[in-house]
Protein backbone atom coordinates (compact mmCIF):
# COMPACT_ATOMS: atom_id res chain seq x y z
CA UNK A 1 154.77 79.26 74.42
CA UNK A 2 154.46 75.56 75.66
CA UNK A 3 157.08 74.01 77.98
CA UNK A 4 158.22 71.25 76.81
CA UNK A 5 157.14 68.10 79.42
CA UNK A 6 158.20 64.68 79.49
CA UNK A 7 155.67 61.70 78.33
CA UNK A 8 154.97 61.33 82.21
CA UNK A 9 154.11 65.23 82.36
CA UNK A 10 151.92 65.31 79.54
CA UNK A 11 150.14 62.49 80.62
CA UNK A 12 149.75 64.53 84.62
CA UNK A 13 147.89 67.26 82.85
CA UNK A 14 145.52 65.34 82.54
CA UNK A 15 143.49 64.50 86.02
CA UNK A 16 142.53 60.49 86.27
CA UNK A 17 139.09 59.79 86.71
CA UNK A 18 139.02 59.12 90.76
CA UNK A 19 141.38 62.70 90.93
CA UNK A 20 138.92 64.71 89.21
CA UNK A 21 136.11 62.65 91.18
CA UNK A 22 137.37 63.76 94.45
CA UNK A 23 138.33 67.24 93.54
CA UNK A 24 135.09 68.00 92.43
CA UNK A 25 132.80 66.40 95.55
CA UNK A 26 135.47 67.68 98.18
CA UNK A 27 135.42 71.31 96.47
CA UNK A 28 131.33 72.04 98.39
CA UNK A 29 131.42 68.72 100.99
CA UNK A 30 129.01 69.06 103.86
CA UNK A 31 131.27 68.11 106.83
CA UNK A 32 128.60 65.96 108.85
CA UNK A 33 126.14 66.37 106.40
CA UNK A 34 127.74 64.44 103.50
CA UNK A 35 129.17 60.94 103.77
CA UNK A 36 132.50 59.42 102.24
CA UNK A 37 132.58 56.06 101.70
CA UNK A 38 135.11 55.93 98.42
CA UNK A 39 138.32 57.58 100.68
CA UNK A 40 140.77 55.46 101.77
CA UNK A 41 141.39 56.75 104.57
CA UNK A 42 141.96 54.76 107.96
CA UNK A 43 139.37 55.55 111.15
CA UNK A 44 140.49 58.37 112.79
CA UNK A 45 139.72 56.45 116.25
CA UNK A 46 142.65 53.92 115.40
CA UNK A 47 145.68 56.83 115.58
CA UNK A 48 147.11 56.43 118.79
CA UNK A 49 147.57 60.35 119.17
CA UNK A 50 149.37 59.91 122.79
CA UNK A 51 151.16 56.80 122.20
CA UNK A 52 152.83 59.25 119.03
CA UNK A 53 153.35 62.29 121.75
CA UNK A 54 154.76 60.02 123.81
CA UNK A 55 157.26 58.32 120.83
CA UNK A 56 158.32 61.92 119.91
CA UNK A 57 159.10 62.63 123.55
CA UNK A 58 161.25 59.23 123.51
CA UNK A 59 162.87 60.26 120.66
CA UNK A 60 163.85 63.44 121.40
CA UNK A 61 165.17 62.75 124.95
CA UNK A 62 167.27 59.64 124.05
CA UNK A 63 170.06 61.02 121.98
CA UNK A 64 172.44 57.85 122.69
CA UNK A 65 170.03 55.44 121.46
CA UNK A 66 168.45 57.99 118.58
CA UNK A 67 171.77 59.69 117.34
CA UNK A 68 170.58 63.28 115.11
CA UNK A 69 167.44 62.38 114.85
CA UNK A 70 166.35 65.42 113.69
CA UNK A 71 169.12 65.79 111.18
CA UNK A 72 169.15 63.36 107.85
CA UNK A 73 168.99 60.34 107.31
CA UNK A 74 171.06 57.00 105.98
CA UNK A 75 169.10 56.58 102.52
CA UNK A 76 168.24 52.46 103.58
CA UNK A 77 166.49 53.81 106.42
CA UNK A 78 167.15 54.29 110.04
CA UNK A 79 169.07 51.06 111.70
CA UNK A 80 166.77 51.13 114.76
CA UNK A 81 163.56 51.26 112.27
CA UNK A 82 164.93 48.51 110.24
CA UNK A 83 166.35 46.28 113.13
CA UNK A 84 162.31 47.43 114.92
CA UNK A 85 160.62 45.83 111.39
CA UNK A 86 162.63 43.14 111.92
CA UNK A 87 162.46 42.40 115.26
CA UNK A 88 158.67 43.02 115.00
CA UNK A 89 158.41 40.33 112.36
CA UNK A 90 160.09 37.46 114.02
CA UNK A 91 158.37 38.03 117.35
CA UNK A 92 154.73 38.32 116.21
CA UNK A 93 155.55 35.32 113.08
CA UNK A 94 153.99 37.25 110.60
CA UNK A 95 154.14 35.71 107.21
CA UNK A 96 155.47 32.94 108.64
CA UNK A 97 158.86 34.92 108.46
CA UNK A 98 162.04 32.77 110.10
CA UNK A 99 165.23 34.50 111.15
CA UNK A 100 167.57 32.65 108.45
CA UNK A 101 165.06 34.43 105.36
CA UNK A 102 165.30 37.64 107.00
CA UNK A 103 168.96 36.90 107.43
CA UNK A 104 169.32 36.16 103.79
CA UNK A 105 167.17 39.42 102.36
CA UNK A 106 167.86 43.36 102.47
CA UNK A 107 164.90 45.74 104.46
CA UNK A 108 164.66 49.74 103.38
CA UNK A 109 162.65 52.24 104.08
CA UNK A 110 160.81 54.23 101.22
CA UNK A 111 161.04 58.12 101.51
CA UNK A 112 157.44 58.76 101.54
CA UNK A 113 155.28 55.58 102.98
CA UNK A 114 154.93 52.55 100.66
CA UNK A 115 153.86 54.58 97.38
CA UNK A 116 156.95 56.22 96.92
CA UNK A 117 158.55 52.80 96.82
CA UNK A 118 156.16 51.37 94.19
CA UNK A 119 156.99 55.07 91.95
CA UNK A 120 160.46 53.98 92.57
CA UNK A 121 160.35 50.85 90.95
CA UNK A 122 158.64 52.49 87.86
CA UNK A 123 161.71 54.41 87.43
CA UNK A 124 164.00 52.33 88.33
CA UNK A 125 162.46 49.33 86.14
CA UNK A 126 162.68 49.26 82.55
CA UNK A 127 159.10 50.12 81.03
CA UNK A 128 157.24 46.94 79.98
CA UNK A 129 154.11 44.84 80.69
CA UNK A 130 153.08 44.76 84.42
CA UNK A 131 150.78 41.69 85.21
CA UNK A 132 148.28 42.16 87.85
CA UNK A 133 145.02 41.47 89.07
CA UNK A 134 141.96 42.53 87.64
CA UNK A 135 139.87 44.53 89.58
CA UNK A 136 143.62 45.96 90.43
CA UNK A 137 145.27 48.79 92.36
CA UNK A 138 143.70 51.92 90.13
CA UNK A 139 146.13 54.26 91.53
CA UNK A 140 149.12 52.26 90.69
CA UNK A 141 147.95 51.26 87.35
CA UNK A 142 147.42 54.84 86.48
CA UNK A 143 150.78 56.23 87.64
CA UNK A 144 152.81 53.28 85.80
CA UNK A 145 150.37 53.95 81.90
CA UNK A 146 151.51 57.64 82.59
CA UNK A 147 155.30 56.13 83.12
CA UNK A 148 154.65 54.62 79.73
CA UNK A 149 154.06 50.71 81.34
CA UNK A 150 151.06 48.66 79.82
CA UNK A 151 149.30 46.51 82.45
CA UNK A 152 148.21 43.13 81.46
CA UNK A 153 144.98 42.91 84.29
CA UNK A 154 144.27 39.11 85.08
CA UNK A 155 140.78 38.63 86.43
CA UNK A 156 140.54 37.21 90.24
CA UNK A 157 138.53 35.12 91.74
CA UNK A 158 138.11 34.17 95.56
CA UNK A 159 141.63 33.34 96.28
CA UNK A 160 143.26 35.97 93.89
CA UNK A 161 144.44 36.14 90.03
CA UNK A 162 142.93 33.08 88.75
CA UNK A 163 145.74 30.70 87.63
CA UNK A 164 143.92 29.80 84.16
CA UNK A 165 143.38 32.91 83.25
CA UNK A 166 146.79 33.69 84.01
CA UNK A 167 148.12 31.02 81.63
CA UNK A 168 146.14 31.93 78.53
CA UNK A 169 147.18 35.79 79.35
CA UNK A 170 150.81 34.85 79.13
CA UNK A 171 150.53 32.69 76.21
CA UNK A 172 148.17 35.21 74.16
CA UNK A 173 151.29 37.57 74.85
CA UNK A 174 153.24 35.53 72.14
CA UNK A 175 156.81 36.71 71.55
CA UNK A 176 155.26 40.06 73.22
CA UNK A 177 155.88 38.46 76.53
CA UNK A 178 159.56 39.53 76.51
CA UNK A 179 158.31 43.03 77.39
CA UNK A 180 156.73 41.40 80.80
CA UNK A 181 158.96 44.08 83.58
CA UNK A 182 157.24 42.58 86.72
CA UNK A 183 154.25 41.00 88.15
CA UNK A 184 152.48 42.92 91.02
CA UNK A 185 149.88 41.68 93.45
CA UNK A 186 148.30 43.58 96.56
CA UNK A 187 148.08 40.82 98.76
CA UNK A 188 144.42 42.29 100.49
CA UNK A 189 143.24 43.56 97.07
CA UNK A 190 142.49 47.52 96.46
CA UNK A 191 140.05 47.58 95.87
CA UNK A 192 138.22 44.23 95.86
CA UNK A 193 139.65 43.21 99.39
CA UNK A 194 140.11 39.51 97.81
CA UNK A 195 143.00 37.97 100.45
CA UNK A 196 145.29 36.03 98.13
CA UNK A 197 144.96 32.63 99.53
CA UNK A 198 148.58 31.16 100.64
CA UNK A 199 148.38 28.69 97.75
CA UNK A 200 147.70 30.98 95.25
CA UNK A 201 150.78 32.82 96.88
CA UNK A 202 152.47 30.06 96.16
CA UNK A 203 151.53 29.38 92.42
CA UNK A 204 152.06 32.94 91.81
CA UNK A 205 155.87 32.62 92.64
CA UNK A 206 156.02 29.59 90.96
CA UNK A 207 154.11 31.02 87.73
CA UNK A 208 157.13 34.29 87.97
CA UNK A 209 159.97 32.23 88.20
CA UNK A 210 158.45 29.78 85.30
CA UNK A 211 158.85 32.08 83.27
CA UNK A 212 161.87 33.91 84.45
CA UNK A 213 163.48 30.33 83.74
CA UNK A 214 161.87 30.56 80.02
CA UNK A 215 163.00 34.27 79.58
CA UNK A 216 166.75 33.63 80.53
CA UNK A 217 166.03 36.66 82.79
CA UNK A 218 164.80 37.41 86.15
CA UNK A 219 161.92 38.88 86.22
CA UNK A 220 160.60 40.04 89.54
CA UNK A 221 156.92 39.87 91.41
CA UNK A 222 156.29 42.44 94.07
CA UNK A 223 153.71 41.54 96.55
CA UNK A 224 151.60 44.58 98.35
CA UNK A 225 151.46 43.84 101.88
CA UNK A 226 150.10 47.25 102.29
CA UNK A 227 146.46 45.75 104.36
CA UNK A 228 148.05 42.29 105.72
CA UNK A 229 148.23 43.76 109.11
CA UNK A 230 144.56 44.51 109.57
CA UNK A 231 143.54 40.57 108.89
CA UNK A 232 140.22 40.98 111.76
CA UNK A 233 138.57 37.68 110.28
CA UNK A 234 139.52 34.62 113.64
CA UNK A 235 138.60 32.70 111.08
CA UNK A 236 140.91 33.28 107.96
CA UNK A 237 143.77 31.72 107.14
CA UNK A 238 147.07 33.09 108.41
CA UNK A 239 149.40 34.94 105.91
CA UNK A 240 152.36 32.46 104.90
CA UNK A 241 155.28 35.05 103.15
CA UNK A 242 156.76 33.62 99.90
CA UNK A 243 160.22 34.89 100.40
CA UNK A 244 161.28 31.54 102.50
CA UNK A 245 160.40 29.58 98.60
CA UNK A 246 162.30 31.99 96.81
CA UNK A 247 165.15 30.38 95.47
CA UNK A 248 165.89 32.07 92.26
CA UNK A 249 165.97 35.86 94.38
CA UNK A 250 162.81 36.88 92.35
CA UNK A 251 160.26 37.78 95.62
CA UNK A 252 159.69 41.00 97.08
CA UNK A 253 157.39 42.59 99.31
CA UNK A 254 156.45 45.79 100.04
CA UNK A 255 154.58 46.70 103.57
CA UNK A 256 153.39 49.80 105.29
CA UNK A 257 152.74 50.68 109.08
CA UNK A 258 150.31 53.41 107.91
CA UNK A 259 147.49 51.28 108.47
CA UNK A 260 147.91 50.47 111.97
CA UNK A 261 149.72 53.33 113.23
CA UNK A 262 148.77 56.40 111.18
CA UNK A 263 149.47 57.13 107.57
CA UNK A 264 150.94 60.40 107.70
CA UNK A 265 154.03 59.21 109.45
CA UNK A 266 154.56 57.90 105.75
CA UNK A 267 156.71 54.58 106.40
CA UNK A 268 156.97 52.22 103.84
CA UNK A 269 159.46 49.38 103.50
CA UNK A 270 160.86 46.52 101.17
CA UNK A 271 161.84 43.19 102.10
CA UNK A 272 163.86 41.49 99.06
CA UNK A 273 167.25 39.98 97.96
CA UNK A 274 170.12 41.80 97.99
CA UNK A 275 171.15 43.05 94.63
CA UNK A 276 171.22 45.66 91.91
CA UNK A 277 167.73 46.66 92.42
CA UNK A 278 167.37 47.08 96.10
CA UNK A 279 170.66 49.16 95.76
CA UNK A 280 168.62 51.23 92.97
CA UNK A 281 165.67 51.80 95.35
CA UNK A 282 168.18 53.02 97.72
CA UNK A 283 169.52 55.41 95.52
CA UNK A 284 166.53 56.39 94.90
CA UNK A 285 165.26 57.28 97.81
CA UNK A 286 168.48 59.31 98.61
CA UNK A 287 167.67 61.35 94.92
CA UNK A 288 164.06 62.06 96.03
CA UNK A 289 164.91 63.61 99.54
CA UNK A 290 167.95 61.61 100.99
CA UNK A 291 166.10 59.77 103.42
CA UNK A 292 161.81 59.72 104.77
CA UNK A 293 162.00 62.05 107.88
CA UNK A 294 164.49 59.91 110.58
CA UNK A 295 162.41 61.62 113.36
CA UNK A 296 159.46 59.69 111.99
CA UNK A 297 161.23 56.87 111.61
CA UNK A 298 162.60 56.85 114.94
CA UNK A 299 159.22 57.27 116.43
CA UNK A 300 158.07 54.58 114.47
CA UNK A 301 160.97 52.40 115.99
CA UNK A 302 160.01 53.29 119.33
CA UNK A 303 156.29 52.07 118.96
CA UNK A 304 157.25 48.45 116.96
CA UNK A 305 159.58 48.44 120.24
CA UNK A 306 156.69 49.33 122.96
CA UNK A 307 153.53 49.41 121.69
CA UNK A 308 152.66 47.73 118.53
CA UNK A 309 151.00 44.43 119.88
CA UNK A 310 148.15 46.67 121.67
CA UNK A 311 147.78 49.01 118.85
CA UNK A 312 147.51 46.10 116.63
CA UNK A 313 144.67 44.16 118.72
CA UNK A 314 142.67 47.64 119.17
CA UNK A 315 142.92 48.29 115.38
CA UNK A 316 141.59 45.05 114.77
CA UNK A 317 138.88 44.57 117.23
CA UNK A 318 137.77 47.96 115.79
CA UNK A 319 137.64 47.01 112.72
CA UNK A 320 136.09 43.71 112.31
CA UNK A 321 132.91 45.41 114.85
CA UNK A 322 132.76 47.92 111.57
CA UNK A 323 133.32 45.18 109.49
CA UNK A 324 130.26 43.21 110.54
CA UNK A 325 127.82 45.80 110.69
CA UNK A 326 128.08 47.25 107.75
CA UNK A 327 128.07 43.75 106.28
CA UNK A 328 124.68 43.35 107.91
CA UNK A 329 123.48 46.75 106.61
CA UNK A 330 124.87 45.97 102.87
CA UNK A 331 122.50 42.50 103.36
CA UNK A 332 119.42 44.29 104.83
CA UNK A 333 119.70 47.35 102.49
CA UNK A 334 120.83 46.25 99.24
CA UNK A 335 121.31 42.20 99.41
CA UNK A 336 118.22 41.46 96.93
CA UNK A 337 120.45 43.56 94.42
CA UNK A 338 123.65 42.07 94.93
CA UNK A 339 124.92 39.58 92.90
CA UNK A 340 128.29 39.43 94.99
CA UNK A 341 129.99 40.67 97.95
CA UNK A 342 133.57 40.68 98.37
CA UNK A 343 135.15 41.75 101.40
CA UNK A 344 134.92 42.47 105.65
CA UNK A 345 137.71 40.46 106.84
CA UNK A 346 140.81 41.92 106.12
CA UNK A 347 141.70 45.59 105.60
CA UNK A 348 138.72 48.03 105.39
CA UNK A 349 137.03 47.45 101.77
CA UNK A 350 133.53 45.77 100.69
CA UNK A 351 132.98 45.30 97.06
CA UNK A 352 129.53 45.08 95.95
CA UNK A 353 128.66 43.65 92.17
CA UNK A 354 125.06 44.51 91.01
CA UNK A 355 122.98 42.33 89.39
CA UNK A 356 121.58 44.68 87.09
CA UNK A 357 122.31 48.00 88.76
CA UNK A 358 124.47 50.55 87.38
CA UNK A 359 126.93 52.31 89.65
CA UNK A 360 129.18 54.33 86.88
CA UNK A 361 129.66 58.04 87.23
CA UNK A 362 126.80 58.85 84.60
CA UNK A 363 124.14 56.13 86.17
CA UNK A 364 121.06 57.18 87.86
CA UNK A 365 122.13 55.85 90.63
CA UNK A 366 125.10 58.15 91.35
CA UNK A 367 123.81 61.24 90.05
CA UNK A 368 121.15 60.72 92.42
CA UNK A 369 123.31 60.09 95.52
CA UNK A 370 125.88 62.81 94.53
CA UNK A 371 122.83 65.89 93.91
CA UNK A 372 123.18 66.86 97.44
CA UNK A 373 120.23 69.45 98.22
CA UNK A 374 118.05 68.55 100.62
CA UNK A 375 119.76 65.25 101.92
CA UNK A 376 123.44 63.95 102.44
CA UNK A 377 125.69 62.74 99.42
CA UNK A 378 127.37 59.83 99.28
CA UNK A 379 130.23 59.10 97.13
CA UNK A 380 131.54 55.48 96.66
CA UNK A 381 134.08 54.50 94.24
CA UNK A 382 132.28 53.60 91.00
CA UNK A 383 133.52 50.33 89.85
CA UNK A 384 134.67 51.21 86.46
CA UNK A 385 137.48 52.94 87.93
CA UNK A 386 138.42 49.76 89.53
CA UNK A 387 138.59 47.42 86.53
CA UNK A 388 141.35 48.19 83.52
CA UNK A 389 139.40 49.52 81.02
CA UNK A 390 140.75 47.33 78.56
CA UNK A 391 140.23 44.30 80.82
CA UNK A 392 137.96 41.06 80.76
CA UNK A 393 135.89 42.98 83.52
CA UNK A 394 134.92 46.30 81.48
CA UNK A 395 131.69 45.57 81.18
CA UNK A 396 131.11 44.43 84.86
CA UNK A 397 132.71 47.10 86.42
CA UNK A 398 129.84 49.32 85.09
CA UNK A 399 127.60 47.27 87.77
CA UNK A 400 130.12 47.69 90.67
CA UNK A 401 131.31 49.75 93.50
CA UNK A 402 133.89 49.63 96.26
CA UNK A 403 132.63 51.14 99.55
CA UNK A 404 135.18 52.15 102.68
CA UNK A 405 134.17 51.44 106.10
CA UNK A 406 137.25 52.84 106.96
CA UNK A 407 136.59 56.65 107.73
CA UNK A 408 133.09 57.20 108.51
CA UNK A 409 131.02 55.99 111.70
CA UNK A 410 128.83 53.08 111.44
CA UNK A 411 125.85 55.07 112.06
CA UNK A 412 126.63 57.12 109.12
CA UNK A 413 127.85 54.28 106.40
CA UNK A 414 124.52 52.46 107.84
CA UNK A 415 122.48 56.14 106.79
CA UNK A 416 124.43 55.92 103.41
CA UNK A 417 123.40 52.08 102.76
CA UNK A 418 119.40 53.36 103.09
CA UNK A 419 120.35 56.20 101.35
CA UNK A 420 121.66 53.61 98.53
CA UNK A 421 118.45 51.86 99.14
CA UNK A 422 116.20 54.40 98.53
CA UNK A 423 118.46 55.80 95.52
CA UNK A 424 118.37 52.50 94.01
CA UNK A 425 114.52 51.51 94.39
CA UNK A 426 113.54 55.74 92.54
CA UNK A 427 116.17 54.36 89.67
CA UNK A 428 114.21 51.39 89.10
């Protein structure tokens, strides 16, 4: 006898590509044989282990200051965490961020890290069209097709969705545009790493409340701050917020400390204007498990408080030394091949496009790196995972990759890269 699941359960039996891809290499992986570069996973030596003893301890012996912390939670989040975000914010000027904008919009904390605030807002949003960029967030745009959303992927370029080919998206859409629930950008694009340049910020905002104006409706744009913190580039351009241009209360965005703290403390908040659909989210979060973990929170209050500003210039300086040698290995290994490189100086990401190589899951190339035997596998994130496969960059993806410099060593993404080399030269 079948049970009868929703459209969203049916859809779940069904593992996505990158699921089943990492299921089946994790089920026999060589620990220190093998080598990950397609996990997103931060480097271990970033997680501040005793600063997080030392938070707990805090927590636990200031019951004034951290009232029941180990009891629940307020569903908008813990007022020390929120006032801590805030605080954090004005002092460090990230995004530009002034205290009359952060006066004027609503913070809350997601119940499980930033994700569970993005699978909030595809319940709490009507299903539609979600406009995004192309390569886009795979994950994302998996969960909302099985929440029955479409997503309309716009092709980037170097500064981010590329404003003509935004244009002739919308108009192609016809009278179909009225099914448009949101636009959605990751500000430090998964998987590209593309930083959305502050004028493209800009246009995008514009572009949203354009047509919000045209559609007699508001019609939001979420921005994914989720890899703004780890900008290790001196030379890039600072991150300017677009919530201070806001004026028609369309702007959101969504940020994350797991990237600079450590990810499984799972806090995730959303900075927007007040209204029905922040209230939503809050309800939201209090339906899924009343509040994320207020110990957590309260530790992570403590450390915006004490010791984020170190944490943040360690993280950094840690990254960008990754960053540029593994962007010399990528030019010394495989740079003859390449046709572009995208990537090394904000979050942890490089994204390599072939000239003529293939990198899909039934190319040469990967069986050959993924046999194992008598050397290490490497996995990578294959490309066409990254691009909608009904997008303008189908065909393309076939020839791309996105590699993490996140987890492993240099040593051993630099062993990978001549392992690439080698895979790529007995390929052809």
């Amino acid at each position: 006898m079948d049970i009868r699941l929703s459209r969203y359960g049916r859809a779940s039996t069904r593992p996505s590509p990158v699921n089943r891809m990492m299921a089946d290499f994790a089920h026999d992986f060589r620990d220190g044989i093998d080598i990950n570069l397609g996990v997103g996973y931060v480097n271990e030596q970033t997680i501040p282990e005793s600063d997080l003893v030392e938070a707990m301890q805090a927590v636990a012996a200031d019951h004034a200051r951290y009232r029941q912390a180990f009891n629940y939670g307020n569903p908008a989040g813990s007022r020390n965490l929120i006032e801590s975000i805030r605080q954090f914010l004005l002092r460090t000027r990230l995004g530009r961020l002034d205290e009359g904008t952060l006066d004027r919009k609503r913070l809350a904390i997601g119940p499980c890290g930033a994700t569970s605030i993005l699978d909030a807002l595809s319940e709490i949003l009507e299903p539609g069209i979600v406009v995004t960029s192309d390569p886009n967030y795979y994950i994302y745009s998996e969960t909302l097709e099985r929440k029955g959303f479409e997503v309309l992927a716009v092709p980037e370029d170097g500064e981010g969705i590329e404003p003509a080919a935004l244009h002739h998206k919308l108009e192609a859409l016809g009278d179909g545009a009225a099914r448009i629930a949101f636009f959605y950008v990751v500000t430090v694009n998964n998987p590209s790493c593309t930083i959305l340049s502050n004028a493209r910020r800009r246009a995008l905002l514009e572009v949203a409340a354009d047509f919000s104006r045209r559609q007699n409706r508001a019609v939001p744009i979420f921005f994914d701050l989720a890899y703004e913190l780890l900008l290790h580039d001196p030379g890039a351009e600072p991150f300017e917020s677009a919530l201070p241009l806001d004026d028609m209360d369309i702007a959101y965005e969504v940020g994350t400390l797991s990237k600079v703290l450590a990810p499984a403390m799972r806090i995730g908040y959303i900075l927007g204007p007040r209204g029905p659909l922040m209230s939503a989210l809050i309800q939201k979060t209090s339906d899924t498990g009343f509040s994320a973990p207020l110990f957590v929170q309260e530790m992570a209050s403590w450390l915006l408080d004490h010791r984020i500003e170190v944490q943040l210039r360690r993280v950094n300086e840690g990254y960008r030394e990754k960053a540029l040698a593994v962007r010399t290995g990528i030019a010394q290994n495989l740079g003859p091949l390449l046709e572009e490189c995208r990537g090394g100086s904000a979050g942890f990401y490089f994204y390599l496009t072939f000239r003529d190589l293939q990198t899909h899951p039934a190319s040469p190339l990967f069986r050959l790196l993924t046999a194992g035997g008598g050397t290490p596998r490497v996995i990578y994130i294959p490309g066409e995972y990254c691009v909608h496969p009904r997008g303008d960059l189908a065909t393309r993806g076939l020839r791309q990759l996105r590699l993490s410099y996140g987890f492993e060593s240099v040593s051993r993404i630099l062993e990978a890269l001549e392992l690439m080399r080698e895979a790529a030269s007995a390929t052809g």
